[in-house]
PDB file of N, CA and C in Angstrom:
ATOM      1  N   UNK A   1     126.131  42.909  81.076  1.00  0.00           N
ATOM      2  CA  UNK A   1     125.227  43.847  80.415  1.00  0.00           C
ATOM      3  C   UNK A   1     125.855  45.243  80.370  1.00  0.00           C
ATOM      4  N   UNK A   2     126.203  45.827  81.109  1.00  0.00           N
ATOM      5  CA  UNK A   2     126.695  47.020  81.942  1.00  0.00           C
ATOM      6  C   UNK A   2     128.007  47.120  80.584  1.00  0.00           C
ATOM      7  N   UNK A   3     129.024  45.770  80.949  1.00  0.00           N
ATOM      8  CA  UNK A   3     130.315  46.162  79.755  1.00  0.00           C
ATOM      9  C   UNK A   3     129.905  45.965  78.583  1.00  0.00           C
ATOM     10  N   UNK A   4     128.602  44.911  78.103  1.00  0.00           N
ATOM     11  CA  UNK A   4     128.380  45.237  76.223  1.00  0.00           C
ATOM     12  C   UNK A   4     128.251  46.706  76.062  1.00  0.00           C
ATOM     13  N   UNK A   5     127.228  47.541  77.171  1.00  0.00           N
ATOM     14  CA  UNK A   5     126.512  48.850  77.008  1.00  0.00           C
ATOM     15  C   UNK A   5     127.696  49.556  76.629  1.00  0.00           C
ATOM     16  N   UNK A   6     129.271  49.626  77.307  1.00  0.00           N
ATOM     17  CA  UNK A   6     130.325  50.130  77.178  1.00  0.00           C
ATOM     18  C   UNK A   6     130.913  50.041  76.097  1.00  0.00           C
ATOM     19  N   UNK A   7     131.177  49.084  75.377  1.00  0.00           N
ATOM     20  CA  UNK A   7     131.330  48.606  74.665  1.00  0.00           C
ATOM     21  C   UNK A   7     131.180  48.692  73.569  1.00  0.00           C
ATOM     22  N   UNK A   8     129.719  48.867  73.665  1.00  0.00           N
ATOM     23  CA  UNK A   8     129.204  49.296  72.186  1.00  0.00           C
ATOM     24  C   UNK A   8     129.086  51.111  72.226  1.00  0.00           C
ATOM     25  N   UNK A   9     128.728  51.657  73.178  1.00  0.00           N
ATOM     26  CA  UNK A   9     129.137  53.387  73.319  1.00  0.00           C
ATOM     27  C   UNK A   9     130.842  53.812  72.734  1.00  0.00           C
ATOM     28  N   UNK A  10     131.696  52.843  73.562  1.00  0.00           N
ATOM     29  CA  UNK A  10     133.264  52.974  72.685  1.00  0.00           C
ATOM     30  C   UNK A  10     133.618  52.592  71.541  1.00  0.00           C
ATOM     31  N   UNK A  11     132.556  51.537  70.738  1.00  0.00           N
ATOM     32  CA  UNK A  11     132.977  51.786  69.497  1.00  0.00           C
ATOM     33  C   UNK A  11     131.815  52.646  68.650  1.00  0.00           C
ATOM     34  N   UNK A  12     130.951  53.262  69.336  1.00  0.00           N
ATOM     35  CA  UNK A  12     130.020  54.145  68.826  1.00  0.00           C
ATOM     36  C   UNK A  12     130.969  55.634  68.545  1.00  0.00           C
ATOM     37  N   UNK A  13     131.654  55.637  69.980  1.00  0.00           N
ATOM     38  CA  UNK A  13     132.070  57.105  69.786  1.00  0.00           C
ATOM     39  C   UNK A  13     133.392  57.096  69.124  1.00  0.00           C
ATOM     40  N   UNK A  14     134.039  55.988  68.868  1.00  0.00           N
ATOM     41  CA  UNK A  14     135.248  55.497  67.613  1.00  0.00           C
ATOM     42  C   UNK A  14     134.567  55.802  66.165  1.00  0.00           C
ATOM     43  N   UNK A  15     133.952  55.251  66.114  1.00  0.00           N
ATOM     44  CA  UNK A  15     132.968  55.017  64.699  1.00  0.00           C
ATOM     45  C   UNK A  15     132.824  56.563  64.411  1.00  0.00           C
ATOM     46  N   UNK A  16     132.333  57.512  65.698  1.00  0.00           N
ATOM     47  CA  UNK A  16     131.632  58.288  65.451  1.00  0.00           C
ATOM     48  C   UNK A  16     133.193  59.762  64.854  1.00  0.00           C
ATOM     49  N   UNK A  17     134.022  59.610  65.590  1.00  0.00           N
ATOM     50  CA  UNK A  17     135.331  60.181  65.315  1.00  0.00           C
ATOM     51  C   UNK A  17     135.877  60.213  63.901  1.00  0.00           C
ATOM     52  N   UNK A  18     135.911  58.794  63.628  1.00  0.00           N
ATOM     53  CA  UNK A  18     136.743  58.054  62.040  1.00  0.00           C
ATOM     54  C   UNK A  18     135.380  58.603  61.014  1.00  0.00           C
ATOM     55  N   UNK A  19     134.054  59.326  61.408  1.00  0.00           N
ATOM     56  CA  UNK A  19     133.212  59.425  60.628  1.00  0.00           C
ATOM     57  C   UNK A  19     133.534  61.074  60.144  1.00  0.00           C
ATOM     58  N   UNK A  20     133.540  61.328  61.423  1.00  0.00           N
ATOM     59  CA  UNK A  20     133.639  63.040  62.033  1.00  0.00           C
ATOM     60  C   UNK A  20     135.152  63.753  60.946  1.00  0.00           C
ATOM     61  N   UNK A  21     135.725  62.767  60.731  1.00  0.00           N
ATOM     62  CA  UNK A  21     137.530  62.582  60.462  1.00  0.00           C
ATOM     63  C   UNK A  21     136.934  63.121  58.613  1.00  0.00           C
ATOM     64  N   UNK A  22     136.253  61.829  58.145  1.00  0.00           N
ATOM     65  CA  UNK A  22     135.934  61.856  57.149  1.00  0.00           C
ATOM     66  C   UNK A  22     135.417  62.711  56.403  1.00  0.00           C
ATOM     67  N   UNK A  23     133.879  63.109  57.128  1.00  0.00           N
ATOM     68  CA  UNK A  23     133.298  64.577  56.716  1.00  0.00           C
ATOM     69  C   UNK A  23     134.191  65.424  56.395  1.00  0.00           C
ATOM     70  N   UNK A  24     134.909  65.793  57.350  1.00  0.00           N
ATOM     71  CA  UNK A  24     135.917  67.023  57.047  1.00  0.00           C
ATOM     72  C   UNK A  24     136.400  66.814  56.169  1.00  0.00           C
ATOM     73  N   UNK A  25     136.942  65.742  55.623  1.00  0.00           N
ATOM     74  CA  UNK A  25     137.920  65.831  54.730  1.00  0.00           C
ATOM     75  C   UNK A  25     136.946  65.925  53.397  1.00  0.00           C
ATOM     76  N   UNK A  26     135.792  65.321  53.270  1.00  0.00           N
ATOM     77  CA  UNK A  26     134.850  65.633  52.376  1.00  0.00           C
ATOM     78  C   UNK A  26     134.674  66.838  51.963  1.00  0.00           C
ATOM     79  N   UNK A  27     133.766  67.940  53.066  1.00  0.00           N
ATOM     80  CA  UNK A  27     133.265  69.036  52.817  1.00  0.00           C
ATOM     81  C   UNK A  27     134.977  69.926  52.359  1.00  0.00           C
ATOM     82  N   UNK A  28     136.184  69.464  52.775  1.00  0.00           N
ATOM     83  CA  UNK A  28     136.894  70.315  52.182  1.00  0.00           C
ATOM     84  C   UNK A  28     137.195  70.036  50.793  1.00  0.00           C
ATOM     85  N   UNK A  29     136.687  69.121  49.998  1.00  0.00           N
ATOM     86  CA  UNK A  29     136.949  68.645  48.583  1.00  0.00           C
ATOM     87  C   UNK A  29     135.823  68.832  48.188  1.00  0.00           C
ATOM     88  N   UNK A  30     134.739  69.112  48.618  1.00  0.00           N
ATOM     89  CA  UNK A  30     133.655  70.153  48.143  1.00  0.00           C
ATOM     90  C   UNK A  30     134.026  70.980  47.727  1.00  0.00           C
ATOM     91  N   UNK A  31     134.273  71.948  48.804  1.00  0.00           N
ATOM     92  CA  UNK A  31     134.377  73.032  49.430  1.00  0.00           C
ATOM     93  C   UNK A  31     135.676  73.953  48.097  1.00  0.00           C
ATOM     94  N   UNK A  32     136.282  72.838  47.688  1.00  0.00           N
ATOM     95  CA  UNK A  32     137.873  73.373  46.858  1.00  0.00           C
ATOM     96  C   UNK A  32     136.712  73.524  45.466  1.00  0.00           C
ATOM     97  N   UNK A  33     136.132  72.000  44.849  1.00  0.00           N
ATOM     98  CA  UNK A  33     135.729  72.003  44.074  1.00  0.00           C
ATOM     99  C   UNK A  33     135.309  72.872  43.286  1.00  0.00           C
ATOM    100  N   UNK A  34     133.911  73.684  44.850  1.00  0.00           N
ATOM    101  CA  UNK A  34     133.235  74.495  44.651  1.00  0.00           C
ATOM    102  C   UNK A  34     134.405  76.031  44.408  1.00  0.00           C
ATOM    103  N   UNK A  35     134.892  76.285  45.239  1.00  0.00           N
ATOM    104  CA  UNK A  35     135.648  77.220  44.537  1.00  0.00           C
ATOM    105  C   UNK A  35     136.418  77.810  43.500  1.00  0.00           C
ATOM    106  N   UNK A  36     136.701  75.772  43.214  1.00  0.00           N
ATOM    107  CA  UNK A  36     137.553  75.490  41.632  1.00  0.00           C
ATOM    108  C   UNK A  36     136.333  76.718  40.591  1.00  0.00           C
ATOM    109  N   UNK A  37     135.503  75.803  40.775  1.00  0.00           N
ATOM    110  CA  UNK A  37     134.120  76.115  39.885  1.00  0.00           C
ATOM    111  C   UNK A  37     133.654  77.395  39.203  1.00  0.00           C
ATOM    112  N   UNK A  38     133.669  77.999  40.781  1.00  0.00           N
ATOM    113  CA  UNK A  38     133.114  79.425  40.360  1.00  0.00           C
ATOM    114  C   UNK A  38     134.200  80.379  40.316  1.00  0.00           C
ATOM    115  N   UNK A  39     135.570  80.347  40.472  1.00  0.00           N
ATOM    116  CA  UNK A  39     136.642  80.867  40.168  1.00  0.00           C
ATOM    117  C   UNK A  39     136.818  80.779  38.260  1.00  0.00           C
ATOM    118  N   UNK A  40     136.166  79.389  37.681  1.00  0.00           N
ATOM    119  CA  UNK A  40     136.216  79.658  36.398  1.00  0.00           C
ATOM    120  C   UNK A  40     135.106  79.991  35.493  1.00  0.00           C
ATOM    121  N   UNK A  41     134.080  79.776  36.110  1.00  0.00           N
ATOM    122  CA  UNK A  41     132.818  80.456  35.892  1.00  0.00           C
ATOM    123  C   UNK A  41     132.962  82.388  35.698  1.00  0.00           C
ATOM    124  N   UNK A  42     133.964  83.058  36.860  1.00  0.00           N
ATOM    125  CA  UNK A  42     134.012  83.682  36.742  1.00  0.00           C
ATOM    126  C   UNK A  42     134.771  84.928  35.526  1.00  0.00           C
ATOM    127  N   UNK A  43     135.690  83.736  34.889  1.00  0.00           N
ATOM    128  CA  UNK A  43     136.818  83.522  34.149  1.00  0.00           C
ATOM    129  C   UNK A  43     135.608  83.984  32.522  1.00  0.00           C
ATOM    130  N   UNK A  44     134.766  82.922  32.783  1.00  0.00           N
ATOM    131  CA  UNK A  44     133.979  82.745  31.647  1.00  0.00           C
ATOM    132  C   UNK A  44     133.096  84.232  31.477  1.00  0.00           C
ATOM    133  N   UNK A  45     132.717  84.603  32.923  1.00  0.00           N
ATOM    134  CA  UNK A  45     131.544  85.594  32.565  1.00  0.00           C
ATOM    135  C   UNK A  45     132.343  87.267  32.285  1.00  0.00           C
TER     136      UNK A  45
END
């Protein structure tokens, strides 16, 4: 019982890393997008 509990916490906090990994790399391709954006928005106004 004791090692599933382990077990499943180590691939919780794996899971939770490779997730953590991801976001970032998300919000920074937002993050460009968004700057793409209003850098030509600004172009326009």
């Amino acid at each position: 019982m004791v090692l599933h509990v382990n077990l499943k916490s180590m691939l919780t906090s794996q899971t939770w890393s490779y997730t953590k990994s991801h976001i970032r790399i998300l919000c920074h391709d937002i993050s460009s997008i968004i700057i793409h954006h209003n850098s030509i928005s600004y172009k326009h106004a």
